[in-house]
Every structure is written in structure tokens, then in C-alpha cells.
Protein backbone atom coordinates (compact mmCIF):
# COMPACT_ATOMS: atom_id res chain seq x y z
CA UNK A 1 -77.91 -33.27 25.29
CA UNK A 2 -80.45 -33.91 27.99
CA UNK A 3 -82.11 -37.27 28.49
CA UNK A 4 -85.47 -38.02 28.05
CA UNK A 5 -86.13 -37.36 31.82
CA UNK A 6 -85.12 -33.95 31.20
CA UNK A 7 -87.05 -33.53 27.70
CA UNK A 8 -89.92 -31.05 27.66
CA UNK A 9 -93.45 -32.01 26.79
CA UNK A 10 -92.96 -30.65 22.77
CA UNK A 11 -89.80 -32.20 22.36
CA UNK A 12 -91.66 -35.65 23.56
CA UNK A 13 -94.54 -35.51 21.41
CA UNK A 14 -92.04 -34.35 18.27
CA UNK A 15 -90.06 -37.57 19.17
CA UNK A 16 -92.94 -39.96 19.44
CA UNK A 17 -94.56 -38.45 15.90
CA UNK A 18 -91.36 -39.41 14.09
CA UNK A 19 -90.79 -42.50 15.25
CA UNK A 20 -92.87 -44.71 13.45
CA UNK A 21 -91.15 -43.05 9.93
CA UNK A 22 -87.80 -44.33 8.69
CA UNK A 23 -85.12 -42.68 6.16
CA UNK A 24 -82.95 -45.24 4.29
CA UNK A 25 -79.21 -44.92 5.47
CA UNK A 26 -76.77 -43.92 1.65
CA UNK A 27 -73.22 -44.62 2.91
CA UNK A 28 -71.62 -42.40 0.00
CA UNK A 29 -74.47 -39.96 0.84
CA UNK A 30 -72.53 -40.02 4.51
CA UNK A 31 -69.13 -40.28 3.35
CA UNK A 32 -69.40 -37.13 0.48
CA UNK A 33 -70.58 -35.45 3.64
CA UNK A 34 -67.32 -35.72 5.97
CA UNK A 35 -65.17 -35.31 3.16
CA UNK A 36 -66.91 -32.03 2.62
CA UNK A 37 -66.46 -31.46 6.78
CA UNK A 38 -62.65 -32.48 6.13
CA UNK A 39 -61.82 -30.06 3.61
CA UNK A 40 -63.07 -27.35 5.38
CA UNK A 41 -61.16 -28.44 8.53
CA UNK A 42 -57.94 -28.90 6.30
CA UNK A 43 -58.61 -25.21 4.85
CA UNK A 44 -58.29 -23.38 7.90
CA UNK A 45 -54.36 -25.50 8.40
CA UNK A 46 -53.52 -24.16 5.37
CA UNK A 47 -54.27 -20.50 6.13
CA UNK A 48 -52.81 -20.87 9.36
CA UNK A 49 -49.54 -22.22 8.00
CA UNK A 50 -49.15 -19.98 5.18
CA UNK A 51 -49.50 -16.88 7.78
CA UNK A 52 -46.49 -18.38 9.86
CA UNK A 53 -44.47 -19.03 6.96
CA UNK A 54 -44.91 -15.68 5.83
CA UNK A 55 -43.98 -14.00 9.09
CA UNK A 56 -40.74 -15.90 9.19
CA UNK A 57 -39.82 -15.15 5.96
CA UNK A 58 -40.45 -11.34 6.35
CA UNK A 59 -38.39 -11.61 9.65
CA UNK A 60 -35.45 -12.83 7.83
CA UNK A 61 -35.36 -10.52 5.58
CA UNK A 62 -35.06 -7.67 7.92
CA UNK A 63 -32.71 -9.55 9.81
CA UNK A 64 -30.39 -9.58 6.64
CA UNK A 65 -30.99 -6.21 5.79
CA UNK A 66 -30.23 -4.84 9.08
CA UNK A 67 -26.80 -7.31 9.34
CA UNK A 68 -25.77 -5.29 5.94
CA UNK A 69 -26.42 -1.83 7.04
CA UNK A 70 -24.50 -2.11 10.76
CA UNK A 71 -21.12 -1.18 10.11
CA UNK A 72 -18.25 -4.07 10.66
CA UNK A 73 -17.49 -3.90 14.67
CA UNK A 74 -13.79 -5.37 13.34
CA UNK A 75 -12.70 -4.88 9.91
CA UNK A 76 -11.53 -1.01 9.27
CA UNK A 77 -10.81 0.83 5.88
CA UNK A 78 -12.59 -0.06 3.10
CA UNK A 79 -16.30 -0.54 3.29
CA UNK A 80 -18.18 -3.43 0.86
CA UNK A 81 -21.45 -2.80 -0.31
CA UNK A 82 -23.76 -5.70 -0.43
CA UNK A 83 -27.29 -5.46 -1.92
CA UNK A 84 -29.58 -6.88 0.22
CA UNK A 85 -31.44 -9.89 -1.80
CA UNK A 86 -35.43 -10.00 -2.26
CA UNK A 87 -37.05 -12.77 -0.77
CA UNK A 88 -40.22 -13.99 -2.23
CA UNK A 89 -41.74 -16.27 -0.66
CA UNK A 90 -44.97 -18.11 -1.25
CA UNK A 91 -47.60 -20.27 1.24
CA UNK A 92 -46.26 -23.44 1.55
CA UNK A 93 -48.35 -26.77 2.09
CA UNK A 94 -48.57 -27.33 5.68
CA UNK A 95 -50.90 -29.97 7.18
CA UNK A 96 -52.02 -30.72 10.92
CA UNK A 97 -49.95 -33.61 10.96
CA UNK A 98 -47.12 -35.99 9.04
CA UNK A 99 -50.17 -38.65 9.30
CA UNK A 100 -52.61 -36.15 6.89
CA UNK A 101 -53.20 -37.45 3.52
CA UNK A 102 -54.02 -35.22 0.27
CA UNK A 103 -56.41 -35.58 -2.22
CA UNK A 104 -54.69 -38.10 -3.86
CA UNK A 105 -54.19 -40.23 -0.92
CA UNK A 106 -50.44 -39.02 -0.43
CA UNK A 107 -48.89 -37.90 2.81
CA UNK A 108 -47.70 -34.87 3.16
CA UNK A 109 -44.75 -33.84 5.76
CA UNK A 110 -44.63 -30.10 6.86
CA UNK A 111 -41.28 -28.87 6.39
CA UNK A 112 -40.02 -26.58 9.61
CA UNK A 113 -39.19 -22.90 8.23
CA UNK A 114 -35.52 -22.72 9.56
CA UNK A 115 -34.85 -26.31 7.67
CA UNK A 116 -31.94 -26.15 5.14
CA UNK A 117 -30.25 -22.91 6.66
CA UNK A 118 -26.90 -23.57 7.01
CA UNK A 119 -23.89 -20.76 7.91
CA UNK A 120 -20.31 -20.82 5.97
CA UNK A 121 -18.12 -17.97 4.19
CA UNK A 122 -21.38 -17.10 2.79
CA UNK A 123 -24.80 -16.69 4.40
CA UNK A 124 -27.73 -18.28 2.47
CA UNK A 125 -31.28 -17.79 2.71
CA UNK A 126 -33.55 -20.31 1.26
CA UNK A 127 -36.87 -20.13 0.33
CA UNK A 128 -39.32 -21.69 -2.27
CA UNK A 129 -39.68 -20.62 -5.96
CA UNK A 130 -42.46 -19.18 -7.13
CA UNK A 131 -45.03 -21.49 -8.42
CA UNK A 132 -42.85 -24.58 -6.90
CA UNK A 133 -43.31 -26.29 -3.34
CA UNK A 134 -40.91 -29.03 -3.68
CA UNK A 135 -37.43 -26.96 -4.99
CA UNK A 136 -36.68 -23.91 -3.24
CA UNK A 137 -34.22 -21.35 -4.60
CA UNK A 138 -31.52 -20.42 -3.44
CA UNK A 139 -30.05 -16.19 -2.14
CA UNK A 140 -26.05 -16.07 -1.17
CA UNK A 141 -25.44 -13.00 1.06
CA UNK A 142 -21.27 -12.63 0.70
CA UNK A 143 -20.14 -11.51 4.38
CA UNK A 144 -17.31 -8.99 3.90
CA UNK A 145 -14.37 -8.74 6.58
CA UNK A 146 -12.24 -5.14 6.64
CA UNK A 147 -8.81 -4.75 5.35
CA UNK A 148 -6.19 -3.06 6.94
CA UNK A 149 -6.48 0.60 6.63
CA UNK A 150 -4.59 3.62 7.21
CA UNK A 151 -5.23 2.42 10.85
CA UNK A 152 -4.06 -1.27 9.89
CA UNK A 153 -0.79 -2.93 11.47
CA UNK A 154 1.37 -1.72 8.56
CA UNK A 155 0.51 2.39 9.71
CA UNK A 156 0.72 1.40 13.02
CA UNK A 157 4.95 0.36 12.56
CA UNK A 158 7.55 2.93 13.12
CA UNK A 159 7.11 6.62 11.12
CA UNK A 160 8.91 6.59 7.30
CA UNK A 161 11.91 8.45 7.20
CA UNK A 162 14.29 9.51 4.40
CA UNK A 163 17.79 10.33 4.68
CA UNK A 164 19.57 12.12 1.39
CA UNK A 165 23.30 11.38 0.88
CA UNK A 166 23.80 15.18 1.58
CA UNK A 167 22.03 18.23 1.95
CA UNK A 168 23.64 20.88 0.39
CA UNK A 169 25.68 20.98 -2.75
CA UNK A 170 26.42 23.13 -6.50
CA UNK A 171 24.58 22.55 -9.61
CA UNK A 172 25.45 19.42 -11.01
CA UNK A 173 25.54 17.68 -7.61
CA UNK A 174 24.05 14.17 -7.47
CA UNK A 175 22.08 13.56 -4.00
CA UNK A 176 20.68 9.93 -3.33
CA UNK A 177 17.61 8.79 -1.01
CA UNK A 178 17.37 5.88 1.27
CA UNK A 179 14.36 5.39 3.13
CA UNK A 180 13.66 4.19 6.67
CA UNK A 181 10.54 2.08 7.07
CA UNK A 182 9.86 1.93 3.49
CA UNK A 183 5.94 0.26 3.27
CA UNK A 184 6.64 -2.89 1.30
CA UNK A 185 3.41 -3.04 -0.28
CA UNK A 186 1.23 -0.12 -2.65
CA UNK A 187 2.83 2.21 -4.82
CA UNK A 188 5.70 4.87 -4.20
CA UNK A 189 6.74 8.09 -6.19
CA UNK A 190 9.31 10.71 -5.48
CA UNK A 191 8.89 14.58 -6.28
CA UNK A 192 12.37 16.24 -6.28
CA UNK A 193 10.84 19.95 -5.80
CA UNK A 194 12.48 20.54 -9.35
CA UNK A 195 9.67 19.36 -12.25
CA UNK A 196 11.07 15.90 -11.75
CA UNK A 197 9.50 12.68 -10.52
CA UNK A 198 11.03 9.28 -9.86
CA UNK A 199 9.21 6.21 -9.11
CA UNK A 200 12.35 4.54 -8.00
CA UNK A 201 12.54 2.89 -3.78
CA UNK A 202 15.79 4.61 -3.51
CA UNK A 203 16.59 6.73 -6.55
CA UNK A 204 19.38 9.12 -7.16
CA UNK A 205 18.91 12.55 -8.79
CA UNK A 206 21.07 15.43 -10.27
CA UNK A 207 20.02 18.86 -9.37
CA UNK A 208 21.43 21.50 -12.42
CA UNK A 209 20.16 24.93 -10.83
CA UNK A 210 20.57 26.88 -7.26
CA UNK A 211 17.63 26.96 -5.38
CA UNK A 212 16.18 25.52 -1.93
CA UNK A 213 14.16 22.41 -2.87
CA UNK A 214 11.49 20.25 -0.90
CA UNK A 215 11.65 16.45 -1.89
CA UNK A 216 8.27 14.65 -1.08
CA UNK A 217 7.70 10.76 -1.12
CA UNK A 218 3.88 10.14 -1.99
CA UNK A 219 2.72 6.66 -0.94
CA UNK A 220 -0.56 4.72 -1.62
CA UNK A 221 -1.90 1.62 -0.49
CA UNK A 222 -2.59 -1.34 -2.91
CA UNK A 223 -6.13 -0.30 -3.29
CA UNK A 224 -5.29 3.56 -3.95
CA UNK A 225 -7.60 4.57 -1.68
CA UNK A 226 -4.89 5.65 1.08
CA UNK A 227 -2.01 8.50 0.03
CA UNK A 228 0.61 9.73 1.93
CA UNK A 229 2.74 12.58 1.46
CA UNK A 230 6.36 12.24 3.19
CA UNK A 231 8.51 15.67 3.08
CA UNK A 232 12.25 14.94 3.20
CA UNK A 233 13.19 16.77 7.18
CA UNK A 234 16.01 18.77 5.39
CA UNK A 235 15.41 21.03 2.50
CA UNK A 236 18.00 20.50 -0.36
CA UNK A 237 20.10 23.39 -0.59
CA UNK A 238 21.59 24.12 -4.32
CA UNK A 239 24.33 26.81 -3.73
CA UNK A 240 24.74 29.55 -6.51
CA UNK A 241 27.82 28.57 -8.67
CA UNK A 242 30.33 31.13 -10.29
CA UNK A 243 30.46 32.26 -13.69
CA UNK A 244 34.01 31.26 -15.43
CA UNK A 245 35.09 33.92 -18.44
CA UNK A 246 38.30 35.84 -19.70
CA UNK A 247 39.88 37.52 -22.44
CA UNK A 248 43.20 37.26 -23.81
CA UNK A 249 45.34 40.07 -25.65
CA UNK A 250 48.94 39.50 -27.22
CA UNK A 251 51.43 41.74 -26.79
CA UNK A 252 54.09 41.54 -29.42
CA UNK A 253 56.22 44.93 -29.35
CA UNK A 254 60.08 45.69 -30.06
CA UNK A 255 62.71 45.04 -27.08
CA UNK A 256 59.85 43.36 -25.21
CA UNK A 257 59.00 39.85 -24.37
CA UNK A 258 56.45 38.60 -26.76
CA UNK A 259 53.40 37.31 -24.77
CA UNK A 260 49.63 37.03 -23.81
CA UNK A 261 47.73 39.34 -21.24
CA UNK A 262 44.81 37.54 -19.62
CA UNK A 263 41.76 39.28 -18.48
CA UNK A 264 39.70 37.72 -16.26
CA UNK A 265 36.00 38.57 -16.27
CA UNK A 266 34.55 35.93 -13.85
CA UNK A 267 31.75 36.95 -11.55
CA UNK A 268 31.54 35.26 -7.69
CA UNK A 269 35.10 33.75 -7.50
CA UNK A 270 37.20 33.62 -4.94
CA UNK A 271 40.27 31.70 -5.83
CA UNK A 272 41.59 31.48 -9.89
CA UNK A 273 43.17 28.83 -11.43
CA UNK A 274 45.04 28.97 -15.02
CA UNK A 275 46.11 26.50 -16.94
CA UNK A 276 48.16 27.61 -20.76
CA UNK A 277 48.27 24.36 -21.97
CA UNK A 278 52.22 24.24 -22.31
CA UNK A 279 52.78 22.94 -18.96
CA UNK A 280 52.68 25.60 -16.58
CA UNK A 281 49.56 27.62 -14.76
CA UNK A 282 49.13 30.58 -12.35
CA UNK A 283 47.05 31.60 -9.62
CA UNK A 284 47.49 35.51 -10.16
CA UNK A 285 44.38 36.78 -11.22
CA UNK A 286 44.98 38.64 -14.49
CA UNK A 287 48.34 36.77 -15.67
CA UNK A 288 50.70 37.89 -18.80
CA UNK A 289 52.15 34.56 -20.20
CA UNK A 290 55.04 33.69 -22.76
CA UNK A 291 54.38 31.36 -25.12
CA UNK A 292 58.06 30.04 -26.22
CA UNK A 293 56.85 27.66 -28.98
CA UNK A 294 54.99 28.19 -31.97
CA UNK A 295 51.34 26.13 -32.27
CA UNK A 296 47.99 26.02 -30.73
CA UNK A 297 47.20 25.80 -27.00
CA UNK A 298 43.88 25.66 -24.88
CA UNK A 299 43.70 27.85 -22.12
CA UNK A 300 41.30 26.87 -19.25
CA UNK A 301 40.47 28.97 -16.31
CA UNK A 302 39.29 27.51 -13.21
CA UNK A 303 37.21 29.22 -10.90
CA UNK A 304 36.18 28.52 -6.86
CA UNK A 305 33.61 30.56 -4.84
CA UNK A 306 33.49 30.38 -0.61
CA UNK A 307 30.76 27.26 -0.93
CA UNK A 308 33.16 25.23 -3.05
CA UNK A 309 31.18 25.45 -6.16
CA UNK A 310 33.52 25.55 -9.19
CA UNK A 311 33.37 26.78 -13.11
CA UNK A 312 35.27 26.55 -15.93
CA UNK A 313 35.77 28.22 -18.90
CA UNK A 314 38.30 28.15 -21.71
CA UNK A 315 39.84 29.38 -24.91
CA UNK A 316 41.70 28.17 -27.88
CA UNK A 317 45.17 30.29 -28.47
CA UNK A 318 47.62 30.22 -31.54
CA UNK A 319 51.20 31.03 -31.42
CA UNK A 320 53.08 31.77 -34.82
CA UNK A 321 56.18 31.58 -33.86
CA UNK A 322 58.72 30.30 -31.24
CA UNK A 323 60.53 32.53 -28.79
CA UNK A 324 63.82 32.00 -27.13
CA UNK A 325 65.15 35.30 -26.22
CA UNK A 326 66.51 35.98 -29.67
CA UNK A 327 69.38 33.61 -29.13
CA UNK A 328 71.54 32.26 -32.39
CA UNK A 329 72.31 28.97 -33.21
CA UNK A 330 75.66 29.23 -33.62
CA UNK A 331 79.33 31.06 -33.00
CA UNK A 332 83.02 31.36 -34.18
CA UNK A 333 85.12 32.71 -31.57
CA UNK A 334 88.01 32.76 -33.69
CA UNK A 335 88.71 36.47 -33.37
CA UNK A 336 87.91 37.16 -37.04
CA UNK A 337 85.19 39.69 -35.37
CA UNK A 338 82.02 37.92 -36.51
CA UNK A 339 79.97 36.18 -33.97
CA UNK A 340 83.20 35.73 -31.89
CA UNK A 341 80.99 35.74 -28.71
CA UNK A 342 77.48 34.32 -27.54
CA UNK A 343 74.23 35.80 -25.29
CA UNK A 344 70.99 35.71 -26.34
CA UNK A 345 69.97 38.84 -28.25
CA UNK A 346 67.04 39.94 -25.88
CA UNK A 347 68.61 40.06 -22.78
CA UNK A 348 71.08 42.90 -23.74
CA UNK A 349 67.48 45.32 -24.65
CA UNK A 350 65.29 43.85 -22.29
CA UNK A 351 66.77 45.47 -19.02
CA UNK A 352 65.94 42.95 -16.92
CA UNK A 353 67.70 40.97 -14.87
CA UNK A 354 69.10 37.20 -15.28
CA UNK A 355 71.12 34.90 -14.78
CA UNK A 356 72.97 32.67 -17.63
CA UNK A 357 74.24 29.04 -17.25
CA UNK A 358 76.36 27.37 -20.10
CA UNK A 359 76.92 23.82 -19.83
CA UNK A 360 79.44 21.14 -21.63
CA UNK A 361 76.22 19.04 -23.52
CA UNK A 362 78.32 15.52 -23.42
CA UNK A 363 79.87 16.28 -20.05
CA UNK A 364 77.65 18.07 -18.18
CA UNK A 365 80.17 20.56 -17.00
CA UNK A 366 79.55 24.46 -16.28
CA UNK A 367 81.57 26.47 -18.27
CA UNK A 368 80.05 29.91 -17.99
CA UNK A 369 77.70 31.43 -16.07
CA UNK A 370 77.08 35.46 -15.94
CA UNK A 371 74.31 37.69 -14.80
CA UNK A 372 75.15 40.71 -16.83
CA UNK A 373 74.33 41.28 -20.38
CA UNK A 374 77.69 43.42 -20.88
CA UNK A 375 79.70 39.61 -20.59
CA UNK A 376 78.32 37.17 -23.53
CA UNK A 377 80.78 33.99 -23.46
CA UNK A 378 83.52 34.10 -25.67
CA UNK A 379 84.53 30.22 -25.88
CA UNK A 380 86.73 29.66 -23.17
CA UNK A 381 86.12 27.91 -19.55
CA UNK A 382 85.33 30.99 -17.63
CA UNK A 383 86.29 33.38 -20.22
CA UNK A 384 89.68 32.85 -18.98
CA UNK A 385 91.09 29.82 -19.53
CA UNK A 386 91.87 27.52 -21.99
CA UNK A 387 89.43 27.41 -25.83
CA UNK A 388 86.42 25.17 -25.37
CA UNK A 389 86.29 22.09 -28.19
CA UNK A 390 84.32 22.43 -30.67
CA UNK A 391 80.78 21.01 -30.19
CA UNK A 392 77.28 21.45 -29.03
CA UNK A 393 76.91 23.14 -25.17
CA UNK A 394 73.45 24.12 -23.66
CA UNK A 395 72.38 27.39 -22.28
CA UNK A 396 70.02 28.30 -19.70
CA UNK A 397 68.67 31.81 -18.55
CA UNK A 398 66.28 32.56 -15.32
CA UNK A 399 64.59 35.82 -15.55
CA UNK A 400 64.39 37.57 -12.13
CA UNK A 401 60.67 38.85 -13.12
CA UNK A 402 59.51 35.47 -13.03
CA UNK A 403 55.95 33.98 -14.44
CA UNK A 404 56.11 37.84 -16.57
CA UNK A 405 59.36 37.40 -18.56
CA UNK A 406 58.58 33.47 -19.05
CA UNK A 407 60.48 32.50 -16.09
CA UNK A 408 63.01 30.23 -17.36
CA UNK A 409 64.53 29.68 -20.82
CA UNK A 410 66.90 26.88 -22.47
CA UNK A 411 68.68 26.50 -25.61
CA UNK A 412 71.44 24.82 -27.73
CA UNK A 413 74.57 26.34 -29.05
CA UNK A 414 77.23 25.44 -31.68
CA UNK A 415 80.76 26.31 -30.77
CA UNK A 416 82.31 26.25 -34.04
CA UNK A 417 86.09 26.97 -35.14
């Protein structure tokens, strides 16, 4: 404002025609006037405050957002999905300084916008509730870390291997599985390549049919989100087994040696094994066989192909009556020309030849022996010397023919007076 050396001729005169009036001074007149002057002045804070606020709070939300939508720089495998939370925020009360009052004559303190934040397991963003100043709400944003993955430390250890007991075999053979680097966490199961599953670490299975078969170990990790499928580095190899059968005949005809003729009908063996249930077997292929005694007898065949695998089959066989070469029970050689000497009956028809033993039954001692059907024993120790006592001796005869006469026959007989 200029002085009144400065002051222009009007403003003079308009000074010096006003002076002589005078307006009352009102101090609530004055004061109603710089509260009004105030409140403007304490308007314009407000609008400026509520603008930074605003900005900050849009700037941590996109802050947050964008920390949710970078993928994990560490973690690996499974991803978490985290929905971003909605901020609403609302102007604050800010004033010019901690020393403004409100209307009521209160201070009010401006709170700083990054005030409260705090970082832990869990991020949290605070801001104020709507329609309250004074208790902000709270927003948790759960940081999520990676697990291990196919990529984890537990992939990363030595390669799984499995090792069956063996690798070939027949049907029936029972194979087990050990693994090498078994995971020891998720879930396991085992395909055998046959329809059948085990869920077993180290399981043991029976394989009933020929073939070529792949066993696979399927792992998954805890979360199932991972599976691996492990083929065994050997196929299994099932070899074809043979097929046991036979038919028997009996042969029961005058002057002849009653027995059985075997037929064997197997298909893929190589070697034969019977078995007649009496005690004695054969390994001819088609075998005739003497039963001696009368009853019932199972007859197995065994059979072997060039891989090992065996099969068996067998048969149930009833024998009426015994067989002993036709010998009696008894003689008299008392020269009364009835039964006066002894040989079993069928070796004078049979035309075969033999050789007959005749032994003292208390004693032990030979008193005959003869290897032609023309010389039965007629009681005396070598047919020459002195009478045998009356008694009980034993008689043995060895066909030459062998397993087709019987082999080998024994018998008691009574030396009676």
C-alpha cells in the first residue's frame, strides 16, 4: 500500500470526506468473520489430504496385485492362487497441523498413510472402514512359498530301480520286487502286465499263464498332482508249460503176464516220469506194468519240457486180483505122484527166461536155485542130497525181460510130508 506521499489527488479527497464519519467496532461481528475465513482455509487441507490419501491407497493396491500375479522366483510345483483383496478407502481427516483444532475445540493429529503396516507370514493392508475415521479394517494377503516339485530334492536323488527275484519262469512261478530308491513319501501301485495290481512297496506275485509281461510301478506325489510310470528293465518271461495225459489198457490173456499198457498222450515233453503207486516207476515212455497185488493204485505221470517247466497228470487203477506167477502154496514130495515137486505154474508157459532162488525161511540157507522151467525142486538140498524138513522156505524168481514181466517176484512155500 502506498503512503500518503504517494496517494493520488482522488484517493486524498475520498480519505478526507470519510474521516469525520465513524462505524461502531462489533467484536462477534469480527470474529464470525475469521471463522468464516478459517473454514475456508481449513477446506482446501482437507481436499488436499484426501487426494494424497487416495493416491496411496490406489498405489498399494496395484502393488499387491502385481506381487500376486509375478510368478514365485523360488518355490516350484504347485502354484497358489490368491485373490487379490479390494481396498476401499475413504478421505481421511487431515489438518495443516497437530496444533489445528475442530469445531468442537478438539485437536486433531494427521495420521501418516504407511502408519500401522507391519510385514509377518502374512502381508496386511490397512485402511479405514467405510463411514469410520477412527477404526480401520483390516485385509490379510497369505504369501505362498512353492513345494517341492517333480524338480524338488526328492526327483533330483538317484533314478528308481526295480529288481524281480527272477526273470523268467513256468506258470505258477512266484516272482518278487524290491525296489531301489523307493520315494518314501506319495502313493505307489504296481501293474503286473497280467489284469493284476498291487499296492504293496515290495509285493510278490504268481503268474498262472505263458506270456511276455511288462511290470510298471506308477508313483504320485502326496498332492497327486505328479505321476510316474517306472517299467521293470527286464520283461517277465512266462515259458509255455507241457500238457501231462495218458491212457491205460489191461492186458489179461492166457499164458501171459497179466498187466497194464500205458499210453502216453502228453504234448511238449521231453523227459517222462511214472509212478504205479506200488513202489516202483519208469522212465520208458509208453510202459506195460504188473500189478502183483490185488487193490487200488494211483498212477501219476510226470512230465518235463527243455525250459524246466513240469506237468502232471494222473489216474486211479483197480486190480482184482493178486498175481504171483501162478505159484501154489504148498507140496508133498513124498513120491505118491501128487504135487511131489514145486515151480511156479507160469514160468513153464511163459517162455521166458528166469532165474529161481529157494531159500531155508528160519535159516536163510539156499537150497535150490534153477533157471530152467524143465527142473521144479523136488525137496531135497540141490535136488540131490539129503530130504529137506518139513517147514516153510521162500522162493524168489527174476525175469530176464525186466520192468515187462514184473521184474522180480517172491513167494512162500510149504514143504509138507
Amino acid at each position: 500500500m502506498r503512503n500518503m506521499k504517494g496517494q493520488d489527488a482522488f484517493e486524498r479527497s475520498l480519505k478526507e470526506a470519510l474521516e469525520p464519519y465513524e462505524v461502531p467496532y462489533n467484536s462477534s461481528d469480527w470474529a464470525q468473520l475469521e471463522k468464516r475465513l478459517d473454514e475456508d482455509k481449513r477446506s482446501s487441507w482437507h481436499s488436499s489430504a484426501a487426494l494424497f490419501v487416495l493416491l496411496l491407497g490406489g498405489g498399494l493396491a496395484v502393488a499387491t496385485t502385481l506381487q500376486m500375479l509375478l510368478p514365485d522366483p523360488i518355490g516350484s510345483g504347485e502354484v497358489a492362487v490368491v485373490q487379490a483383496p479390494q481396498l476401499e478407502i475413504e478421505p481421511a481427516s487431515v489438518t495443516p497441523s497437530a496444533l489445528d483444532s475442530s469445531a468442537d475445540g478438539e485437536p486433531v493429529v494427521a495420521k501418516d498413510a504407511g502408519e500401522g503396516m507391519s510385514t509377518a507370514d502374512e502381508d496386511v493392508a490397512k485402511a479405514p472402514s467405510k463411514g469410520s475415521h477412527d477404526k480401520p479394517s483390516t485385509v490379510a494377503v497369505t504369501a505362498i512359498t512353492g513345494t517341492d516339485g517333480p524338480d524338488g530334492p526328492e526327483a533330483a536323488s538317484t533314478a528308481v530301480s526295480i529288481r524281480p527275484s527272477v526273470t523268467e519262469g513256468c506258470p505258477g512261478t512266484t516272482i518278487e520286487f524290491d525296489v531301489e530308491n523307493m520315494p518314501r513319501t506319495g502313493m505307489h501301485l504296481w501293474n503286473f502286465g497280467d489284469g493284476s495290481f498291487s499296492n504293496k512297496p515290495k509285493p510278490s506275485h504268481t503268474f498262472s499263464k505263458a506270456g511276455k509281461y511288462e511290470v510298471m510301478l506308477s508313483h504320485s506325489s502326496m498332492g497327486g498332482g505328479n505321476i510316474q510310470n517306472k517299467p521293470a528293465s527286464d520283461l517277465i518271461v512266462i515259458h509255455e508249460a507241457p500238457d501231462a495225459a495218458f491212457n491205460h489198457l489191461k492186458q489179461e490173456y492166457d499164458n501171459t503176464v497179466p498187466s497194464v499198457h500205458f499210453e502216453n498222450r502228453s504234448q511238449g515233453g521231453h523227459d517222462h516220469v511214472w509212478d504205479f503207486g506200488d513202489g516202483t516207476s519208469s522212465t520208458i515212455a509208453h510202459p506195460d506194468h504188473v500189478f502183483k497185488k490185488k487193490g487200488s493204485y494211483t498212477v501219476s505221470l510226470t512230465v518235463t519240457n527243455e525250459n524246466g517247466c513240469v506237468d502232471r497228470f494222473e489216474q486211479k487203477i483197480k486190480i482184482d486180483n493178486d498175481y504171483d506167477l501162478l505159484a501154489q502154496d504148498t507140496f508133498s514130495p513124498n513120491g505118491d505122484g501128487l504135487e511131489d515137486v514145486f515151480i511156479p505154474e507160469a514160468l513153464k508157459t511163459l517162455g521166458v527166461k528166469f532165474h529161481l532162488s529157494i531159500f531155508d525161511a528160519k535159516s536163510g540157507q539156499l537150497v535150490y536155485e534153477t533157471s530152467d522151467h524143465t527142473r521144479p525142486w523136488n525137496g531135497r538140498i540141490g535136488n540131490r542130497g539129503e530130504m529137506c524138513a518139513t517147514g516153510d522156505y521162500m522162493w524168489m524168481v527174476e525175469m530176464k525181460d525186466g520192468e515187462k514181466l514184473g521184474g522180480s517176484y517172491n513167494g512162500t512155500i510149504g514143504l509138507l510130508r
